[in-house]
Protein backbone atom coordinates (compact mmCIF):
# COMPACT_ATOMS: atom_id res chain seq x y z
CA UNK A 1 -71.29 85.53 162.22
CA UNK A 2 -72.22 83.06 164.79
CA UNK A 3 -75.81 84.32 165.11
CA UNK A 4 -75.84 83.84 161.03
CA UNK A 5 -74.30 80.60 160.62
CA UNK A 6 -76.94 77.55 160.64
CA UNK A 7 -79.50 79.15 159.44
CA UNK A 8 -79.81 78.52 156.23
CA UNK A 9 -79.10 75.50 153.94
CA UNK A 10 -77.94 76.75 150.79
CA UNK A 11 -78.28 74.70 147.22
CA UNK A 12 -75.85 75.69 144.02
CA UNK A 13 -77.41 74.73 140.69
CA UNK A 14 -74.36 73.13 138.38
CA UNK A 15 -76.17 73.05 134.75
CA UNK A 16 -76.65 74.53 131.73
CA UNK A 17 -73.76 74.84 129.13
CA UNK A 18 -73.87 78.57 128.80
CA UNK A 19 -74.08 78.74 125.13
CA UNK A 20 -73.61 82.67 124.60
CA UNK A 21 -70.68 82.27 126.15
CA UNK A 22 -69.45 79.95 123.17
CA UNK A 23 -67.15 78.80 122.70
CA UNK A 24 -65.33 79.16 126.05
CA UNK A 25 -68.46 77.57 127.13
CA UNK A 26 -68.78 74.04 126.19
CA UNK A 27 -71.55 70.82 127.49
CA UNK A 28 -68.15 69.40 129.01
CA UNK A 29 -66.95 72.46 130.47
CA UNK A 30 -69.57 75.17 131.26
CA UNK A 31 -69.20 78.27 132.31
CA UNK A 32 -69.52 78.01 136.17
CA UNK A 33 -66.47 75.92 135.75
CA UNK A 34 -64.64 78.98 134.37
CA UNK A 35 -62.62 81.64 136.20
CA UNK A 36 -64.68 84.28 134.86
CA UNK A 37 -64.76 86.35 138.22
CA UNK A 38 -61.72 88.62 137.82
CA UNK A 39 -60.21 86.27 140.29
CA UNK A 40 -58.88 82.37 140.32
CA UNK A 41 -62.03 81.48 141.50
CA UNK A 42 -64.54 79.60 138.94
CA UNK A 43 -68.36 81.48 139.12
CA UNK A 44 -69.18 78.04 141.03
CA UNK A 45 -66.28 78.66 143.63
CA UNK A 46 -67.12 81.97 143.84
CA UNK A 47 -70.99 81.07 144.68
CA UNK A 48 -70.66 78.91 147.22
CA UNK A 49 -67.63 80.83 148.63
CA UNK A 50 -70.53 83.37 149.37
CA UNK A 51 -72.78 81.81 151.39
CA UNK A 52 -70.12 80.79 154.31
CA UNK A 53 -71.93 83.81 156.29
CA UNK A 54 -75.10 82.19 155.82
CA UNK A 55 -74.43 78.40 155.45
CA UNK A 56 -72.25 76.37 156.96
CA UNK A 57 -69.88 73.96 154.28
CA UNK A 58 -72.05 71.03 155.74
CA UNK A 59 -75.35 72.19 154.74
CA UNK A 60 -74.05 73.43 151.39
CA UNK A 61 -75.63 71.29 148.69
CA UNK A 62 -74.75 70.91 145.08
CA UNK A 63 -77.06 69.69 141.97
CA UNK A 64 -75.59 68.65 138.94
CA UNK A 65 -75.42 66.26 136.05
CA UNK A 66 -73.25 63.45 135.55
CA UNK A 67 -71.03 64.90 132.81
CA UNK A 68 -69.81 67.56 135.25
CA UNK A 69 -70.58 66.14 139.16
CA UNK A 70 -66.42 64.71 138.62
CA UNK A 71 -64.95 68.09 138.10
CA UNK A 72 -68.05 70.33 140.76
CA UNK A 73 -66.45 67.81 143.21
CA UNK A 74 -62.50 68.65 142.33
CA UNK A 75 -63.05 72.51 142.48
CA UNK A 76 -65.30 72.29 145.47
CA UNK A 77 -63.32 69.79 147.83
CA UNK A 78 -64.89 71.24 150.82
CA UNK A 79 -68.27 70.53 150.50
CA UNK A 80 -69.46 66.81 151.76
CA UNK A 81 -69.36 64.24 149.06
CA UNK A 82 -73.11 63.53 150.12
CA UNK A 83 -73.99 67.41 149.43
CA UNK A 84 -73.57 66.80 145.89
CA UNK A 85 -76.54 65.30 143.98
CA UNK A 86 -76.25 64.28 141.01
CA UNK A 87 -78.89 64.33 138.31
CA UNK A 88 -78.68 61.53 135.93
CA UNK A 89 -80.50 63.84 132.78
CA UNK A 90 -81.52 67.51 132.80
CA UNK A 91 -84.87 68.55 133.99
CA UNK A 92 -84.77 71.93 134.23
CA UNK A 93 -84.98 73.76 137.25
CA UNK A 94 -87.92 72.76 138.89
CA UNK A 95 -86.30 68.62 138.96
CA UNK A 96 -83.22 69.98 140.25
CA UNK A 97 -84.39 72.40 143.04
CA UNK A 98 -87.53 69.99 144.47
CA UNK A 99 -84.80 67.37 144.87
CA UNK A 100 -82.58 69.02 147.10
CA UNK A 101 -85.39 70.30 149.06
CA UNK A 102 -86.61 66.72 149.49
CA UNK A 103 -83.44 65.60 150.42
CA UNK A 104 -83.01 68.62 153.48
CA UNK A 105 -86.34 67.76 154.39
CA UNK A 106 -85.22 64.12 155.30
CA UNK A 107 -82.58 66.01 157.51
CA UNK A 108 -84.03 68.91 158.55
CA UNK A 109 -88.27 68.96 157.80
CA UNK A 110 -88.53 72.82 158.50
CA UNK A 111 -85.37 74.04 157.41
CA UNK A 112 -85.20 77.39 155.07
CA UNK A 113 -83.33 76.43 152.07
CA UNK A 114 -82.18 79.42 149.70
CA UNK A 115 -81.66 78.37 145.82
CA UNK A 116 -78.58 79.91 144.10
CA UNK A 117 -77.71 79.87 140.14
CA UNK A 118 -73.50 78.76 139.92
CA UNK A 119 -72.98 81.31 137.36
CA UNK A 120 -74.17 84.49 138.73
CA UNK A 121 -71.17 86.99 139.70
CA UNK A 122 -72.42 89.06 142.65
CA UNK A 123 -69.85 92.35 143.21
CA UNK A 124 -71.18 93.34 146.98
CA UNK A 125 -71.29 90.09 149.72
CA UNK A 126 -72.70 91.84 152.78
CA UNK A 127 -75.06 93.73 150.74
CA UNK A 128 -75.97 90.30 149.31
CA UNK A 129 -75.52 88.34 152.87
CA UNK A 130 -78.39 91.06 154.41
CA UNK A 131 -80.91 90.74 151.68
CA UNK A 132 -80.62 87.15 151.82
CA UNK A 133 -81.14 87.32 155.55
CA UNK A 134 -84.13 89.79 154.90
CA UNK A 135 -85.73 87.31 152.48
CA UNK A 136 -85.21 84.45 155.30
CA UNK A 137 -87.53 86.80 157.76
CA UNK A 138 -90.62 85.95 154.74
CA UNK A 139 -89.97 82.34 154.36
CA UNK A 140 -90.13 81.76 158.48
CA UNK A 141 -93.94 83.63 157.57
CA UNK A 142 -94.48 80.76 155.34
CA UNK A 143 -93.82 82.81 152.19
CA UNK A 144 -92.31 81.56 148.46
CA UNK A 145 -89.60 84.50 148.94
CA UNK A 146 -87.77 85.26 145.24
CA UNK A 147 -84.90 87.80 145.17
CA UNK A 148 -85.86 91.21 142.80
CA UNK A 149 -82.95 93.16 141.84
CA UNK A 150 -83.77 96.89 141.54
CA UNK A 151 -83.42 97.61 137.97
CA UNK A 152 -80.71 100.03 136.49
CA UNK A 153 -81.83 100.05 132.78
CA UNK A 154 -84.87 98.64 130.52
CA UNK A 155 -83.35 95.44 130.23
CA UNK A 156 -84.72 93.24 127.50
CA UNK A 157 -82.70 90.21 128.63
CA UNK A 158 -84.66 89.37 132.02
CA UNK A 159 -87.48 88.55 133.16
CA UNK A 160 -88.89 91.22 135.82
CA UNK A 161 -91.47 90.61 139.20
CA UNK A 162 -94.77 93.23 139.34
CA UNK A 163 -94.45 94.10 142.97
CA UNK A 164 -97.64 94.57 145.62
CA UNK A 165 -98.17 95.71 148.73
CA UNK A 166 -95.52 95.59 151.46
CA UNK A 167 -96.34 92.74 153.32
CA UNK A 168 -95.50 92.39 157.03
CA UNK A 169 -93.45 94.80 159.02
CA UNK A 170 -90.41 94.48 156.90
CA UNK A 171 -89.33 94.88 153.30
CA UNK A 172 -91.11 92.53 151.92
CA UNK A 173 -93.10 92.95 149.07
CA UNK A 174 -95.96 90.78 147.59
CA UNK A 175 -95.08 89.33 143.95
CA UNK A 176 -98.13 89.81 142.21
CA UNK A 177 -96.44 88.16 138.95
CA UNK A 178 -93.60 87.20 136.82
CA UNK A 179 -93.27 88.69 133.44
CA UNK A 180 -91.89 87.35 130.64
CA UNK A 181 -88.74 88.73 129.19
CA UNK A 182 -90.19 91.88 127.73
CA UNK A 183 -89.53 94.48 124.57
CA UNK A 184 -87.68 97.59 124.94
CA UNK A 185 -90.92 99.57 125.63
CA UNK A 186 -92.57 97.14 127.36
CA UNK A 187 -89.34 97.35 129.89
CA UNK A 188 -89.09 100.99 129.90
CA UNK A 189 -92.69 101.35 131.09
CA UNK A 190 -91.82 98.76 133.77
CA UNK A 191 -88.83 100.85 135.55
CA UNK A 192 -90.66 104.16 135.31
CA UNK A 193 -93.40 102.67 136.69
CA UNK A 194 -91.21 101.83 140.11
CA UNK A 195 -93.41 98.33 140.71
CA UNK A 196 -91.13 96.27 138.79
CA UNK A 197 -87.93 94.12 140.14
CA UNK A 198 -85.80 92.02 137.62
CA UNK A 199 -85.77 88.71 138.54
CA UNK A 200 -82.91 87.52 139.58
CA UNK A 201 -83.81 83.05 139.93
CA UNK A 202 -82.84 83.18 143.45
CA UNK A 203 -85.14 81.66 145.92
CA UNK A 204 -85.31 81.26 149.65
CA UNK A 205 -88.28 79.60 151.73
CA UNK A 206 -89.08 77.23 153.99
CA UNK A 207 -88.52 73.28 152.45
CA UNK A 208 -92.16 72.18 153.85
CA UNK A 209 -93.95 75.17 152.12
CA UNK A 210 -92.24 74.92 149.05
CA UNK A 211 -92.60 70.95 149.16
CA UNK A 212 -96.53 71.86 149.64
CA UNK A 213 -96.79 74.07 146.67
CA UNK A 214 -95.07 71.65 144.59
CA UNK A 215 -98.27 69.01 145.48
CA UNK A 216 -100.81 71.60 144.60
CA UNK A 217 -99.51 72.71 141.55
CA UNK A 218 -97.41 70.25 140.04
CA UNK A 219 -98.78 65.80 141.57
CA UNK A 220 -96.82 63.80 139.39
CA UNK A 221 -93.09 65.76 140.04
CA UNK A 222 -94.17 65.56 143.79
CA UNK A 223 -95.14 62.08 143.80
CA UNK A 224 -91.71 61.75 141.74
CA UNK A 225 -89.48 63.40 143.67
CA UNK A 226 -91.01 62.33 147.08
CA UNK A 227 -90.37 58.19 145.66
CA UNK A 228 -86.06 59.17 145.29
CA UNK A 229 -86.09 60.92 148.09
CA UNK A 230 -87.44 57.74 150.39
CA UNK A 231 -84.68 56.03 148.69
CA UNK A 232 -82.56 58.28 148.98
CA UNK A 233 -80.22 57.24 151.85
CA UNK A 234 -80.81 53.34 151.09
CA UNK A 235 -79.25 50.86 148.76
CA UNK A 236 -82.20 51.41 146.25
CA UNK A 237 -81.22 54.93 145.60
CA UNK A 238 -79.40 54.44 142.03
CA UNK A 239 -82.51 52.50 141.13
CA UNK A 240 -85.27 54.07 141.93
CA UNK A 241 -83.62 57.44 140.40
CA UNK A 242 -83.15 55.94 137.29
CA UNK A 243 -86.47 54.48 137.08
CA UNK A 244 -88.12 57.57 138.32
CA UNK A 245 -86.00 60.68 137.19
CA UNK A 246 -86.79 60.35 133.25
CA UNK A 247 -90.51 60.58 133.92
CA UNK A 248 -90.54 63.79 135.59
CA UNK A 249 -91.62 67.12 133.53
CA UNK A 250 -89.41 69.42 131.88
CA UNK A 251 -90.09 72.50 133.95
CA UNK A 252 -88.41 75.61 135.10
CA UNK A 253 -89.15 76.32 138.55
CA UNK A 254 -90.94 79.78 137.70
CA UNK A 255 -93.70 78.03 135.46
CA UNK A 256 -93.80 74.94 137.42
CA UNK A 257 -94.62 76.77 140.88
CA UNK A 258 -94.03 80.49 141.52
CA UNK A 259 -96.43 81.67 138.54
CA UNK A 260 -99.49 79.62 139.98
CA UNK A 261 -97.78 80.70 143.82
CA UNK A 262 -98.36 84.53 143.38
CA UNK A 263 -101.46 84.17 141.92
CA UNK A 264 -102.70 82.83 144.77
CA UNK A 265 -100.74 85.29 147.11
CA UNK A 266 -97.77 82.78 148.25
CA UNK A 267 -94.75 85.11 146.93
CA UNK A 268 -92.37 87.48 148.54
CA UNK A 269 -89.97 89.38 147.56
CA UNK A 270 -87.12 91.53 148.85
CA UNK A 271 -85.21 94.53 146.49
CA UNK A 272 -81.88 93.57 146.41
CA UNK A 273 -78.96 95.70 144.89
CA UNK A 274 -75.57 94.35 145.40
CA UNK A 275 -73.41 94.21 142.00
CA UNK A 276 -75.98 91.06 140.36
CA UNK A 277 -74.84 90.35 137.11
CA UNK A 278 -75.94 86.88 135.42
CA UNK A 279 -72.46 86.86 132.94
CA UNK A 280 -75.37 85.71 130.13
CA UNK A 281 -72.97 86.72 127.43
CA UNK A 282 -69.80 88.16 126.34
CA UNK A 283 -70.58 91.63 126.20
CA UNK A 284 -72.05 92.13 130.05
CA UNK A 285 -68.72 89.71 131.13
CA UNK A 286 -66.67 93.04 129.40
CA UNK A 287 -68.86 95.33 131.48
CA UNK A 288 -68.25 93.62 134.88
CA UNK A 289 -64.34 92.92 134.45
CA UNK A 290 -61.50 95.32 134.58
CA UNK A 291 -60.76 97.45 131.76
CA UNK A 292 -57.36 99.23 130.34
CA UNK A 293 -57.80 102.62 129.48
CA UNK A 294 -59.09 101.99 126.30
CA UNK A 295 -61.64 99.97 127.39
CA UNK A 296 -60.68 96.70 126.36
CA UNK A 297 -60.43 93.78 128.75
CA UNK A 298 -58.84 90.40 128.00
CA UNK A 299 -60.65 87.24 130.44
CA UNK A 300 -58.98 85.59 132.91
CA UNK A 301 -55.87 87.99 133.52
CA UNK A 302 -55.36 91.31 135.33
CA UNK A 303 -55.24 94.80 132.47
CA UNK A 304 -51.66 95.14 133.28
CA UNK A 305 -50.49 91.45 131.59
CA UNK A 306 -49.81 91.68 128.41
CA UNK A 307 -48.39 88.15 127.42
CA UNK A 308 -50.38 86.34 125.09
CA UNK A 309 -52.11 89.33 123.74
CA UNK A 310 -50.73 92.21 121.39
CA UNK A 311 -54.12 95.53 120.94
CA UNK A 312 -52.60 98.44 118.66
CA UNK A 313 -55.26 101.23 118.77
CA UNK A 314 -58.32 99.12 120.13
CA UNK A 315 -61.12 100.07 122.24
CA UNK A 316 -63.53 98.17 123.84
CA UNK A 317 -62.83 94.62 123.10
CA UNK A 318 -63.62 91.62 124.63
CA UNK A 319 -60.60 89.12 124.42
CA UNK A 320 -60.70 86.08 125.70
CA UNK A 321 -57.06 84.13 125.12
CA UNK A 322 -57.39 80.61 125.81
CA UNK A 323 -55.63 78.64 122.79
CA UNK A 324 -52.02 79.48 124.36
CA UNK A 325 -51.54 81.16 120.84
CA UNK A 326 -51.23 84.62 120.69
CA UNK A 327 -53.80 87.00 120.02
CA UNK A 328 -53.32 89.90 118.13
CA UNK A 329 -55.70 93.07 117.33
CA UNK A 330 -55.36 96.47 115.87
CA UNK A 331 -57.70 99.59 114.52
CA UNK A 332 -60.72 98.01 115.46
CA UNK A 333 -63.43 98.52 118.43
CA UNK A 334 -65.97 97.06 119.96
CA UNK A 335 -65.88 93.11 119.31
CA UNK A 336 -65.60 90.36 120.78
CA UNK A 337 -62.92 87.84 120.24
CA UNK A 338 -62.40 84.19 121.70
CA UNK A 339 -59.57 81.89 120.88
CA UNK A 340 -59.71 78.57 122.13
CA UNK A 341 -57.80 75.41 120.68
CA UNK A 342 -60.98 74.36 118.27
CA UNK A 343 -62.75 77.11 116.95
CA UNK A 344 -62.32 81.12 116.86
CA UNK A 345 -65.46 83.09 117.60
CA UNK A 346 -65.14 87.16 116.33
CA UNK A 347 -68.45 89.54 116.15
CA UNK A 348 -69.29 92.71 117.89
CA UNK A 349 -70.20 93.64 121.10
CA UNK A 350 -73.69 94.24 120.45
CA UNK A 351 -74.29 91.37 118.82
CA UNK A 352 -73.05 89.08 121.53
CA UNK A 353 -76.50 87.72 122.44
CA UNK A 354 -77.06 86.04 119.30
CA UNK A 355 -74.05 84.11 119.55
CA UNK A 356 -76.28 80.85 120.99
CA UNK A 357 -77.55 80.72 117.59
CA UNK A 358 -74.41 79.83 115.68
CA UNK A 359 -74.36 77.05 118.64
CA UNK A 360 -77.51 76.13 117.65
CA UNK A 361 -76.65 76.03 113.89
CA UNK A 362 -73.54 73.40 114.87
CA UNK A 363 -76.37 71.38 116.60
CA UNK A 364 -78.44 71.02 113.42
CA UNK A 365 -75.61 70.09 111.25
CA UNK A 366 -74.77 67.98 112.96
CA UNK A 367 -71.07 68.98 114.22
CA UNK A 368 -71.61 68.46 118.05
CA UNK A 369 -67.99 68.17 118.43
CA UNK A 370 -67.66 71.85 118.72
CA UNK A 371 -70.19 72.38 120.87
């Protein structure tokens, strides 16, 4: 472990409110801040609790917004108050991962930073641990490495990586480019093919390259981000954030720099099958957590508990108890149900992706206190 440790400085992204997991999922308490792992641990705890082979607590960073940065901090006492940067309004992924990379530069101007999601559950850590290290081998070649996962089904959900040539002497691959989330055809045709990875939004590469690419493709966020991070460690900091952060673009990472990237040839990536699951919605959180025998599984709480829940002759439900009241089912299969102290969600299992638009309907009436 040792050898490992040092080598890589890992970076959590805290945002997003996780609206198909509504509404357990809230904008004040997402759903990395839930104990959604089949453990106490929240899917944040859990994250950076798996890197400690790779990263040591020091060079563990955090980016979040100010609504949540209070309780990040309280569930992750052990990383350095300094590790966690906090974004004063969301800019999508691109914002959030080019400032941490500017601020590991200042400390470290070749160090390999890897970028982690905080609400990804991952079932296999060594499995995860060596891929990771694989993926380190293409950044020190001065590749944009992004992590594929091998796909198990046509999934219509994610977005996938066409896969090149094997580049190097190792496993990794050249991404010729990232496709959209596709149809069910469309997806088929992409596993039997064997060329096609899902992508996962995990990156790992060198800070300088990726700081680079981030000129080329994308001046004004550089010029942005490259102003904060000057002030980063002086008193101007606060100001020249707040002046600065609201002009940068709205961009996800993958359209603001990997797209253009593997056009040109600059992306890696490494197959990687170790239990991934992104927990996007109700119905994959039932297919990752425990079961009883009938298939049903109730959030937070080991199969054999039974307080607080009462299932007469129900199969594969999706209960999620956390109103203190108790819940009670019977003769009925396949849904989802979620009690919390506001507002009662029920619909079935299949439908559990569309659930983000009944948060969206709340949004345009107005009633943002249930969201």
């Amino acid at each position: 472990m040792s050898e490992r440790l040092g080598a890589l400085y890992g970076v959590v992204l805290a945002g997003g409110t996780g609206t198909r997991l509504w509404p357990l999922s809230r904008a004040g308490h997402p759903k990395f801040l839930h104990p959604l792992t089949g453990t106490d641990a929240s899917l944040l705890q859990a994250t950076v609790h798996r890197l400690d082979q790779l990263a040591p607590i020091d060079r563990v960073f955090v980016v979040t917004g100010v609504a949540h940065a209070a309780a990040v901090s309280r569930q992750l006492t052990e990383v350095p108050e300094e590790n966690v940067l906090i974004e004063p309004s969301p800019r999508d992924s691109c914002a959030a991962i080019a400032l941490a990379a500017a601020v590991i530069a200042r400390r470290d101007p070749e160090a390999i930073m890897g970028s982690f999601a905080s609400d990804h559950l991952i079932a296999q850590k060594e499995q995860f641990t060596a891929v990771i290290e694989q993926a380190m081998s293409g950044a020190r070649q001065g590749l944009l490495m992004t992590l594929g996962i091998t796909p198990t089904r046509p999934e219509t959900g994610y977005g996938y990586l066409e896969c090149g040539e094997v580049l190097g002497d190792g496993p990794v691959l050249a991404v010729r480019e990232f496709k959209e989330k596709p149809s069910y055809d469309v997806a088929e045709s992409y596993v039997k093919s064997g060329n096609y990875l899902w992508n996962a939004g995990m990156f790992v590469w060198r800070v300088d390259v990726f700081l680079a690419e981030l000129s080329r493709q994308q001046p004004q966020l550089a010029a942005g981000i490259s102003r904060i991070a000057q002030a980063w460690d002086s008193p101007a900091r606060e100001e020249v954030l707040g002046e600065v952060w609201p002009t940068l673009p709205r961009i996800s990472v993958d359209y603001a720099v990997m797209e253009g990237a593997a056009t040109v040839g600059r992306v890696g990536t490494v197959p990687g099958d170790f239990g991934w699951n992104d927990v996007g919605d109700f119905h994959t959180l039932g297919e990752v957590l425990a079961s009883d025998p009938a298939g049903n599984v109730v959030v937070g709480r080991d199969p054999a508990e039974t307080t607080g829940v009462l299932l007469r002759e129900t199969e594969n439900l999706v209960v999620v108890p956390s109103s203190g009241r108790l819940v009670a089912a019977m003769g009925v299969r396949d849904l989802v149900i979620v009690d919390t102290p506001d507002a009662v969600l029920v619909c079935p299992r299949d439908r559990a992706q569309e659930v983000k638009s009944l948060v969206d309907h709340l949004k345009e009436t107005g009633e943002m206190g249930y969201i």
